[in-house]
C-alpha atoms as a PDB file:
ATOM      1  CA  UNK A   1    -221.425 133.209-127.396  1.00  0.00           C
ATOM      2  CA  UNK A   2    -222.855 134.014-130.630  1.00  0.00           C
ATOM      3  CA  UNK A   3    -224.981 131.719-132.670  1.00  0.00           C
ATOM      4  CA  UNK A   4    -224.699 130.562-136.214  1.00  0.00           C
ATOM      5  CA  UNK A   5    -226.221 129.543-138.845  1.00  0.00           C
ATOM      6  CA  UNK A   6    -224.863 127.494-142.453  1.00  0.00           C
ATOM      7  CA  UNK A   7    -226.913 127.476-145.589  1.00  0.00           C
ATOM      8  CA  UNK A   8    -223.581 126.282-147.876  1.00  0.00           C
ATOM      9  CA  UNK A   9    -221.944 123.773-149.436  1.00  0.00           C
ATOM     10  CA  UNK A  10    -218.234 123.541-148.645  1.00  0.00           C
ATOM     11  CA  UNK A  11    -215.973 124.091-151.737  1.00  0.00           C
ATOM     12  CA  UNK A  12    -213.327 121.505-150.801  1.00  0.00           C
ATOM     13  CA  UNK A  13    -209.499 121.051-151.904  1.00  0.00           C
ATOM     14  CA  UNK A  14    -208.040 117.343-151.901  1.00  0.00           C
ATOM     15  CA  UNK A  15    -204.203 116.942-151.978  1.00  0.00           C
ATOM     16  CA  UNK A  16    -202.672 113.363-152.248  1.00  0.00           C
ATOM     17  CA  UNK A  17    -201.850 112.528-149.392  1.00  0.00           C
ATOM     18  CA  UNK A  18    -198.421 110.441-150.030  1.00  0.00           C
ATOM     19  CA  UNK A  19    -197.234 113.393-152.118  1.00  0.00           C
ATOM     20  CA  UNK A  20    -198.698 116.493-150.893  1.00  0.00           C
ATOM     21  CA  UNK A  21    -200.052 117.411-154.544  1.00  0.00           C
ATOM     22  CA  UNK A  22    -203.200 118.919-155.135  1.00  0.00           C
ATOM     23  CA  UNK A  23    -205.484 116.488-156.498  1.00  0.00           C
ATOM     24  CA  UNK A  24    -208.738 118.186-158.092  1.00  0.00           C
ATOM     25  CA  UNK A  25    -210.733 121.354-156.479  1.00  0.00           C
ATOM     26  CA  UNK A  26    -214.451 121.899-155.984  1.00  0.00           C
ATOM     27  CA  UNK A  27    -216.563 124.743-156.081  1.00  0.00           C
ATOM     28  CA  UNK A  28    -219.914 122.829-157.481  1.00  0.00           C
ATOM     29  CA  UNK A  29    -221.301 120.187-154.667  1.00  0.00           C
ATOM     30  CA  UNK A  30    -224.690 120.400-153.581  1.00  0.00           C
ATOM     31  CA  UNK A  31    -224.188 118.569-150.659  1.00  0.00           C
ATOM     32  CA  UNK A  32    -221.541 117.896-147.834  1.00  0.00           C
ATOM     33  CA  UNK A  33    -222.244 116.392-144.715  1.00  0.00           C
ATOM     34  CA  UNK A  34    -219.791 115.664-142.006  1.00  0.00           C
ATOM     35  CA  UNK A  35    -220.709 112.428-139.809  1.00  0.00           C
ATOM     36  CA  UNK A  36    -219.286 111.596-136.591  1.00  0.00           C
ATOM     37  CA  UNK A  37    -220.236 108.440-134.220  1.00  0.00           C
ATOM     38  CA  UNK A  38    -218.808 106.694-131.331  1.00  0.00           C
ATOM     39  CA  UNK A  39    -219.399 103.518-129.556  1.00  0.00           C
ATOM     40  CA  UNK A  40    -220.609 103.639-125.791  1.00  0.00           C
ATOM     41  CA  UNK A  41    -220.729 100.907-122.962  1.00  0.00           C
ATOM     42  CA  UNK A  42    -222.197 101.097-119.580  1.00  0.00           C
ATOM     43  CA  UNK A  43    -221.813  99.380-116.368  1.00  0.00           C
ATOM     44  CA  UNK A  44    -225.205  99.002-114.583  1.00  0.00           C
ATOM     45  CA  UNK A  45    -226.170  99.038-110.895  1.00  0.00           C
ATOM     46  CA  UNK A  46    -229.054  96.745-110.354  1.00  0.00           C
ATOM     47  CA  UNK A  47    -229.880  96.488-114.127  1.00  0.00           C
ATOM     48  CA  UNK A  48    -229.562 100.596-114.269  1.00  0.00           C
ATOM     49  CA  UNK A  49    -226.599 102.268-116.095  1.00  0.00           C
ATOM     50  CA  UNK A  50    -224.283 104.019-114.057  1.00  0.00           C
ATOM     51  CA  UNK A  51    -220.859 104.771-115.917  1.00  0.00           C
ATOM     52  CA  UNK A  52    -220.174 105.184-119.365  1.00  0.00           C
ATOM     53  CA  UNK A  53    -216.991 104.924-121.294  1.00  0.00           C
ATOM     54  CA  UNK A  54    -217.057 106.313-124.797  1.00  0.00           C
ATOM     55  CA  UNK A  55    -214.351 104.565-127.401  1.00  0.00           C
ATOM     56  CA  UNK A  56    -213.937 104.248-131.251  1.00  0.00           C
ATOM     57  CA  UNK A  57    -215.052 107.605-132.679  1.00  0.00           C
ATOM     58  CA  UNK A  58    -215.310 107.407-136.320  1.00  0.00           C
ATOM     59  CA  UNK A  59    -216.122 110.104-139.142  1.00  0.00           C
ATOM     60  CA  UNK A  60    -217.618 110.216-142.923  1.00  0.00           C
ATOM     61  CA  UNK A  61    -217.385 113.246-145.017  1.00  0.00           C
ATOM     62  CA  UNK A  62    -219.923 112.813-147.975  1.00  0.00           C
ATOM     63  CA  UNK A  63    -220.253 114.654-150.903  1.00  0.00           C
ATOM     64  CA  UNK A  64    -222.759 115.065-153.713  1.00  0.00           C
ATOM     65  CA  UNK A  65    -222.731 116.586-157.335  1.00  0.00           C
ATOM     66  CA  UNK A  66    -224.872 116.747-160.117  1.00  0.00           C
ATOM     67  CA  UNK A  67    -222.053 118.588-162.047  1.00  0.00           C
ATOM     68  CA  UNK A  68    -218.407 117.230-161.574  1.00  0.00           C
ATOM     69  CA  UNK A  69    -214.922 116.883-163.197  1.00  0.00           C
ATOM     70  CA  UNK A  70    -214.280 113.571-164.384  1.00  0.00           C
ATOM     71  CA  UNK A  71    -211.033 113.688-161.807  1.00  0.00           C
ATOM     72  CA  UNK A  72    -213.884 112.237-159.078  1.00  0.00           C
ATOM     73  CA  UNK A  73    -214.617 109.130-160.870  1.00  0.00           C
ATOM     74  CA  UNK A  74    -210.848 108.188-161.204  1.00  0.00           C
ATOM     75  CA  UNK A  75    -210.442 109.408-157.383  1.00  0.00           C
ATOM     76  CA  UNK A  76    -212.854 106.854-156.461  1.00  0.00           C
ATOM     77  CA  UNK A  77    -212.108 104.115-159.076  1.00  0.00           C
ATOM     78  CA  UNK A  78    -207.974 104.189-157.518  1.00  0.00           C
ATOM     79  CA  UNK A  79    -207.474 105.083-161.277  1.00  0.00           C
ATOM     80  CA  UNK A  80    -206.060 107.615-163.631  1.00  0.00           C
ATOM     81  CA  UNK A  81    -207.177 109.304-166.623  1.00  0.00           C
ATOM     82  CA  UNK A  82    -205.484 108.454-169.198  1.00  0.00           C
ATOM     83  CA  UNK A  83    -205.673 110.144-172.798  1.00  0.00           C
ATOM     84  CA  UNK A  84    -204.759 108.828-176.148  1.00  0.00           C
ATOM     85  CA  UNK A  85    -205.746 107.042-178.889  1.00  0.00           C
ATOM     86  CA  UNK A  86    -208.398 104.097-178.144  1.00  0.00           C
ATOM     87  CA  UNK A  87    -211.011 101.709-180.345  1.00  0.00           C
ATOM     88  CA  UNK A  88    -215.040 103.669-179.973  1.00  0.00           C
ATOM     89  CA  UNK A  89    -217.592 101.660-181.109  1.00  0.00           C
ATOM     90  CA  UNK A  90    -219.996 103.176-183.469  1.00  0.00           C
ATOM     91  CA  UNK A  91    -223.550 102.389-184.845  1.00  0.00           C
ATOM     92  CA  UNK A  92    -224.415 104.100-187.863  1.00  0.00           C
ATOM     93  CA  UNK A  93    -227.557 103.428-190.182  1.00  0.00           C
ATOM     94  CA  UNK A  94    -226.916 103.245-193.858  1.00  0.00           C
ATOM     95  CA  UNK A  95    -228.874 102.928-196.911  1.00  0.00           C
ATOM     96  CA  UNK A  96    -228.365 100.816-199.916  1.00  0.00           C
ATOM     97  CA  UNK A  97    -227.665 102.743-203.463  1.00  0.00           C
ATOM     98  CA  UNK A  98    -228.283 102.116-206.985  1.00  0.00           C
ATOM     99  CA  UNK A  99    -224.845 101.258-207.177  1.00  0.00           C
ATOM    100  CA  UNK A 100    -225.260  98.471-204.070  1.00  0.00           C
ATOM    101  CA  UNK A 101    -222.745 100.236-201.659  1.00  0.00           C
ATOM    102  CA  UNK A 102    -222.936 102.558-198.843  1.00  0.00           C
ATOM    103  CA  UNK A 103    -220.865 104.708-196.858  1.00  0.00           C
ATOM    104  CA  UNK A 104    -219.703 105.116-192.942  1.00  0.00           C
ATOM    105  CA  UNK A 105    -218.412 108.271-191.553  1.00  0.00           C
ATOM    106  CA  UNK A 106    -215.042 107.585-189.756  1.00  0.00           C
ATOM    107  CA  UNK A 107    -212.787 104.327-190.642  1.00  0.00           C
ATOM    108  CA  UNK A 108    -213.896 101.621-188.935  1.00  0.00           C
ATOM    109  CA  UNK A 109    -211.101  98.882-187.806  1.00  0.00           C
ATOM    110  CA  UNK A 110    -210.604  96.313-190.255  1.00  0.00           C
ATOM    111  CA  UNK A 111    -212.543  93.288-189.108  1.00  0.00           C
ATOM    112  CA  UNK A 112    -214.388  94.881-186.775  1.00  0.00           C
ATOM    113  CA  UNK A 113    -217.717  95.832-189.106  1.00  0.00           C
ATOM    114  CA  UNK A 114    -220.845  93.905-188.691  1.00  0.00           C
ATOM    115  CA  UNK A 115    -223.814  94.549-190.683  1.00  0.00           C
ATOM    116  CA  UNK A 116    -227.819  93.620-190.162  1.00  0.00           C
ATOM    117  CA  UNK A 117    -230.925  94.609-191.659  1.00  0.00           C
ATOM    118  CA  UNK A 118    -233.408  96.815-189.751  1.00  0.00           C
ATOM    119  CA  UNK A 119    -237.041  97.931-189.618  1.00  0.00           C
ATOM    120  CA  UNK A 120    -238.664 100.778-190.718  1.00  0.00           C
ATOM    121  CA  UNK A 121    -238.027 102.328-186.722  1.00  0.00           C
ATOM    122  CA  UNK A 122    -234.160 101.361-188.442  1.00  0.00           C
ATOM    123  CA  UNK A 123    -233.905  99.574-184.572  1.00  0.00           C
ATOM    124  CA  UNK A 124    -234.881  96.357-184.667  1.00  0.00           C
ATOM    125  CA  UNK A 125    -232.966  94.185-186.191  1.00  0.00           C
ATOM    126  CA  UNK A 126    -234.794  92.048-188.985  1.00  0.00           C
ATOM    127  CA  UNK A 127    -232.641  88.163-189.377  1.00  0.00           C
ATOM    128  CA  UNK A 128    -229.397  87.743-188.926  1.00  0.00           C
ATOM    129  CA  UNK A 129    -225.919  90.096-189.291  1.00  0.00           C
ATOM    130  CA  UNK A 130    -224.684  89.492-192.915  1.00  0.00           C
ATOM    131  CA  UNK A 131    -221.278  87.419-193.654  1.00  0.00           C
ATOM    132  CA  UNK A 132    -218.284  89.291-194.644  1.00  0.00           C
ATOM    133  CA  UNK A 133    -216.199  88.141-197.871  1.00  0.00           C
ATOM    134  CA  UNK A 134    -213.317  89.565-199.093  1.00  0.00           C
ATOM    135  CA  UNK A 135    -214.781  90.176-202.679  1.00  0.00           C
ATOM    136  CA  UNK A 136    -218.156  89.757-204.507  1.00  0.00           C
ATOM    137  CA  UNK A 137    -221.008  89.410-201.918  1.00  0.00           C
ATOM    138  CA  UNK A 138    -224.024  87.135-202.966  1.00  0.00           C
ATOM    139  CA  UNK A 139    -227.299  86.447-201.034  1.00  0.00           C
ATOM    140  CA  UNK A 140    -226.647  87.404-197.381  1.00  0.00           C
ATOM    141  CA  UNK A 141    -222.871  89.053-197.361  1.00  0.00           C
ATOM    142  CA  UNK A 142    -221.478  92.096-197.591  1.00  0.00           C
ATOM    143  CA  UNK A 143    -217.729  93.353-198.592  1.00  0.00           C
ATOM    144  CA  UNK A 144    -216.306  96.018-196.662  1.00  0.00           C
ATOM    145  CA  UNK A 145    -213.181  98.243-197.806  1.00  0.00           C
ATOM    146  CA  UNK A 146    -211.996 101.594-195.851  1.00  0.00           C
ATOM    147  CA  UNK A 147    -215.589 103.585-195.014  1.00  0.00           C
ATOM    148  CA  UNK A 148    -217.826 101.788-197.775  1.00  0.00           C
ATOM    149  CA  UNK A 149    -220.049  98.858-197.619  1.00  0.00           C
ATOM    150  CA  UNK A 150    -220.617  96.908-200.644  1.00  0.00           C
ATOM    151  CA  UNK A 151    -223.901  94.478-200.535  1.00  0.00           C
ATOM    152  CA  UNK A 152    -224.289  91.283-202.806  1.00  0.00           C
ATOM    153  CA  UNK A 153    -225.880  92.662-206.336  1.00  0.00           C
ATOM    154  CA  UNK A 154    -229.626  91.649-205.164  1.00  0.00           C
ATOM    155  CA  UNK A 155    -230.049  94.061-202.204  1.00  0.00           C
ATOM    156  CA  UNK A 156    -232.461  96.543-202.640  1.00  0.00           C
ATOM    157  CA  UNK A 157    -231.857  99.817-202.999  1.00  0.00           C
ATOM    158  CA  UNK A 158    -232.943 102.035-200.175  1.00  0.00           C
ATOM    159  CA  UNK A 159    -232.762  99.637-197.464  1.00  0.00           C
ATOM    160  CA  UNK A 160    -231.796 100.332-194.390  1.00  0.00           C
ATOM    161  CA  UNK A 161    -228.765  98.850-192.931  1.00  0.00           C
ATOM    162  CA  UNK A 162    -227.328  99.059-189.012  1.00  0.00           C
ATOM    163  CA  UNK A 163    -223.732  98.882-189.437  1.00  0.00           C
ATOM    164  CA  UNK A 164    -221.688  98.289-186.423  1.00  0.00           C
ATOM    165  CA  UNK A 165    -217.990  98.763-186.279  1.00  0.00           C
ATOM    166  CA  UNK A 166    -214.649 100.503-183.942  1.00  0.00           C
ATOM    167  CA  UNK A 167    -212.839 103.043-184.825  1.00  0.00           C
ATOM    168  CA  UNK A 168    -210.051 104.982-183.500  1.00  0.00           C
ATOM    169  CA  UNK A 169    -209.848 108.166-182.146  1.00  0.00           C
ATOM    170  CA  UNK A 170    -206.562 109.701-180.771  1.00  0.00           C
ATOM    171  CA  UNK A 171    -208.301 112.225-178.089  1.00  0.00           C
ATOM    172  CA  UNK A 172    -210.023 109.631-175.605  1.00  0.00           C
ATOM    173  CA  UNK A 173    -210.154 110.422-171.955  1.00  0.00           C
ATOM    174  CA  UNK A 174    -210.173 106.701-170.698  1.00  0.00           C
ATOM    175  CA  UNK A 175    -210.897 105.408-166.998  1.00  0.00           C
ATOM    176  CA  UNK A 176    -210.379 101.982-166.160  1.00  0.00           C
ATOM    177  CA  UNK A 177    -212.297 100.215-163.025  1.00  0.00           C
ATOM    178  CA  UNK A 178    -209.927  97.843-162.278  1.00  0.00           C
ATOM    179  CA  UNK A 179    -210.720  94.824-159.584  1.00  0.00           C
ATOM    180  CA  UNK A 180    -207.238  95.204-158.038  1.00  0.00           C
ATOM    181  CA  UNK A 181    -207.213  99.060-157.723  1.00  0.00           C
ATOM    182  CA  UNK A 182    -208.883 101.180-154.541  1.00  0.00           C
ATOM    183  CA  UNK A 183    -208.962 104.780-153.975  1.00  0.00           C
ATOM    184  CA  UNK A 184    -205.684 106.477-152.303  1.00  0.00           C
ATOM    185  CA  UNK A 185    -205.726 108.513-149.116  1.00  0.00           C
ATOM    186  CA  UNK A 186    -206.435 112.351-149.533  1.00  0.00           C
ATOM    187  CA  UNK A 187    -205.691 115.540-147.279  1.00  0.00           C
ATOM    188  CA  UNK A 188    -208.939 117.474-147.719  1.00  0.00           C
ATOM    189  CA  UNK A 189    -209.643 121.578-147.204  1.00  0.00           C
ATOM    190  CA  UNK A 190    -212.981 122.701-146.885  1.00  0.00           C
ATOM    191  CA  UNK A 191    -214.218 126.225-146.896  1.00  0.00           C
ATOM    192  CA  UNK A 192    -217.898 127.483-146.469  1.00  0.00           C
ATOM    193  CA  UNK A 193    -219.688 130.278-144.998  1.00  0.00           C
ATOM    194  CA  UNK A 194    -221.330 130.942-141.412  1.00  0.00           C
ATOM    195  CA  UNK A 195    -223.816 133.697-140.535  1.00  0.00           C
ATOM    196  CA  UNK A 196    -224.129 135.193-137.345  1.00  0.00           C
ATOM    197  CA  UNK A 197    -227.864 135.468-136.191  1.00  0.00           C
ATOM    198  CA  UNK A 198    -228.075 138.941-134.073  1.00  0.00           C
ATOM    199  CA  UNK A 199    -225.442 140.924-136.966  1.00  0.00           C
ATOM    200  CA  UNK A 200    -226.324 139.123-140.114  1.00  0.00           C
ATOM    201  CA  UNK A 201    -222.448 138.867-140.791  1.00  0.00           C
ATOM    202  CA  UNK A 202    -220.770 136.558-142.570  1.00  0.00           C
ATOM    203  CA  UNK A 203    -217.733 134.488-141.147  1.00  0.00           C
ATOM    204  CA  UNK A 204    -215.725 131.987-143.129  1.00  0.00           C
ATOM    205  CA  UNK A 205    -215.311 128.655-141.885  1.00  0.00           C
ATOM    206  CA  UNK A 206    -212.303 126.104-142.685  1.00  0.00           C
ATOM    207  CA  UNK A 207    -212.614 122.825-141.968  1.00  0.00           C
ATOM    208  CA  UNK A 208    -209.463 120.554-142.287  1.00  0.00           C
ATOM    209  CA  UNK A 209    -209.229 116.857-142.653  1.00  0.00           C
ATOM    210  CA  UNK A 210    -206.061 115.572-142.537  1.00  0.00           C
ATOM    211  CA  UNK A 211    -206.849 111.859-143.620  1.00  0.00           C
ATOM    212  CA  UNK A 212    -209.688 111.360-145.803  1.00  0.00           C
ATOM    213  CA  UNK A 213    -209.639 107.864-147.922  1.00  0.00           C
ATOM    214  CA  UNK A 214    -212.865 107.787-150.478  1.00  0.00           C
ATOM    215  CA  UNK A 215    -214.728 104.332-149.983  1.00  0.00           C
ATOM    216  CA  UNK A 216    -214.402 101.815-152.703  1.00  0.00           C
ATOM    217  CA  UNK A 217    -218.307 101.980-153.467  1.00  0.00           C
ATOM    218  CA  UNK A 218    -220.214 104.226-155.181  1.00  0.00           C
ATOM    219  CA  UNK A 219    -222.503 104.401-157.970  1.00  0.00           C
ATOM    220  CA  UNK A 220    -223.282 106.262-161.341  1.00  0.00           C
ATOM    221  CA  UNK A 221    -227.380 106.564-161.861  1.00  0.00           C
ATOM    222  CA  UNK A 222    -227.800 107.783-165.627  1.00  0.00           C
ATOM    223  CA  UNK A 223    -231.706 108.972-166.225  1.00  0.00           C
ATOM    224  CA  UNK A 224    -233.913 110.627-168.688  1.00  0.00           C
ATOM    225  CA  UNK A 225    -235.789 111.987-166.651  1.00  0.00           C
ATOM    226  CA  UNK A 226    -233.466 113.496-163.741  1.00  0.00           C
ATOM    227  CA  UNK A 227    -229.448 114.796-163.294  1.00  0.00           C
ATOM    228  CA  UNK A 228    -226.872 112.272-162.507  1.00  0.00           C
ATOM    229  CA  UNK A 229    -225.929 112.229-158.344  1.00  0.00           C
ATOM    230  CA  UNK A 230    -222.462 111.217-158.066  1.00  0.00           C
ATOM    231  CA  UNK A 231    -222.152 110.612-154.530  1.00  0.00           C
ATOM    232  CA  UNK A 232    -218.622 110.275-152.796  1.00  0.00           C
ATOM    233  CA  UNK A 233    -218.172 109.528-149.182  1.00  0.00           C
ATOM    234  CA  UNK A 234    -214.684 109.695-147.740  1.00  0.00           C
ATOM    235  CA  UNK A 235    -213.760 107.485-144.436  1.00  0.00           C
ATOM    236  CA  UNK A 236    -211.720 110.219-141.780  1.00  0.00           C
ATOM    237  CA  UNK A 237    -209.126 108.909-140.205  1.00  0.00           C
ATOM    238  CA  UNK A 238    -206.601 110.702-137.524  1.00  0.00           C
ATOM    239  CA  UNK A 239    -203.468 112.334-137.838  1.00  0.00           C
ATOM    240  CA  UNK A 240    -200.564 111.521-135.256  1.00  0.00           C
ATOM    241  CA  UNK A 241    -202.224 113.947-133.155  1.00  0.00           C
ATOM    242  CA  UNK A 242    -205.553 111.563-132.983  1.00  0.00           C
ATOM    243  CA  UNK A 243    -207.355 114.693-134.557  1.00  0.00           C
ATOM    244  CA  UNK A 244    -210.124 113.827-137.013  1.00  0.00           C
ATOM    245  CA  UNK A 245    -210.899 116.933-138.138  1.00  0.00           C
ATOM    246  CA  UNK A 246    -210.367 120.714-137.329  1.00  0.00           C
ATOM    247  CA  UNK A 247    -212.675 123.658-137.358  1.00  0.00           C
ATOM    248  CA  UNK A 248    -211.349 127.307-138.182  1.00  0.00           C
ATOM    249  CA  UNK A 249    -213.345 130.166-137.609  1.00  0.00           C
ATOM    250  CA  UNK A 250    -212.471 133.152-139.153  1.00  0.00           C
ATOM    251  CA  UNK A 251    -213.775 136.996-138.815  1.00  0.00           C
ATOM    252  CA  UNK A 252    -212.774 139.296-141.329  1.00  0.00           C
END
């Protein structure tokens, strides 16, 4: 029997289960590792063990990415991804002119703009937001009309302002985590490569899943300093057939 070796990282194929339509495709994991476990209890002669019966085998198939398609967080959110328009929110620092206004880029939503004074680091916030009125500002308001702030006639000119505020924009990808939604049930196809040790030859290896369900949990670890891991581990589950998985061989 030859012997093998794997230094890959399956590229894996998930079809909806209830429908049969491929789902998303993956040629950019870092990691997948296949898990299997089973439960084991023993009858023992004079405290020793002396049969075993082997029951409940279970299987994980866990996969991690630095780089992914959005298409995994909706997988495991039991969402969709929806696009359209939807509200942003926006932060933009402005400066007061000689003529006591200043402009945003975008249109914010009407009601939606808040305004506050900031330090010279224009990030910390120095008193309170200002008041809105619908027309002439005084003291501590401002008036705000399509894009352009107007402040009351005693700011100072060259100021700086945070100005918070929503505005639309009709190309949003949007995914929703919703409490009541889980993940559905996938068929899953991986492929990797297998090298045999005497030949150096390379066979390719398909591994089939015929029930995978992503778990519910997972979580999104945004740094400075290091990549994003998006981590996704699937439950296996069997087919009528009781089979968990199958492994293909193949020799060109």
């Amino acid at each position: 029997m030859a012997i093998y070796g794997i230094k890959d990282c399956a590229n894996l194929t998930l079809k909806e289960k209830a429908t049969g339509k491929v789902a998303l495709f993956s040629d950019y994991a870092n990691v997948s590792t296949n898990e299997w476990t089973a439960e084991r209890v023993y009858a023992n002669s004079k405290g020793t063990r002396s049969i075993a019966w082997d029951y409940d085998k279970q299987g994980t198939l866990a996969v991690e990415m630095e780089v992914f398609d959005l298409k995994w967080l909706a997988l495991v959110a039991g969402s969709e991804i929806k696009q359209g328009e939807e509200s942003i929110a926006k932060r933009e620092i402005v400066y007061v002119g000689a003529d006591k206004k200043a402009s945003v880029t975008g249109s914010p939503v009407e009601g939606s703009v808040q305004v506050v004074k900031v330090g010279a680091d224009e990030i910390e916030h120095i008193g309170d937001p200002l008041t809105e009125v619908e027309a002439t500002p005084t003291g501590e308001q401002f008036m705000s009309a399509g894009n352009e702030i107007t402040f009351a006639t005693d700011a100072v000119e060259g100021e700086a302002y945070a100005v918070y505020f929503l505005t639309l924009d009709s190309q949003v990808k949007t995914i929703e985590i919703s409490a009541d939604k889980f993940p559905k049930a996938y068929e899953v196809i991986a492929d990797a490569y297998i090298r045999e040790k005497e030949s150096g030859t390379d066979s390719f290896v398909q591994i089939h899943y015929p029930n995978a369900r992503p778990q519910g949990s997972f979580t999104v670890t945004m740094s400075s300093s290091e990549p994003t891991n998006l981590a996704v581990t699937f439950d296996l589950f069997p087919d009528k057939n009781k089979r968990l998985a199958t492994y293909k061989v193949i020799n060109d």
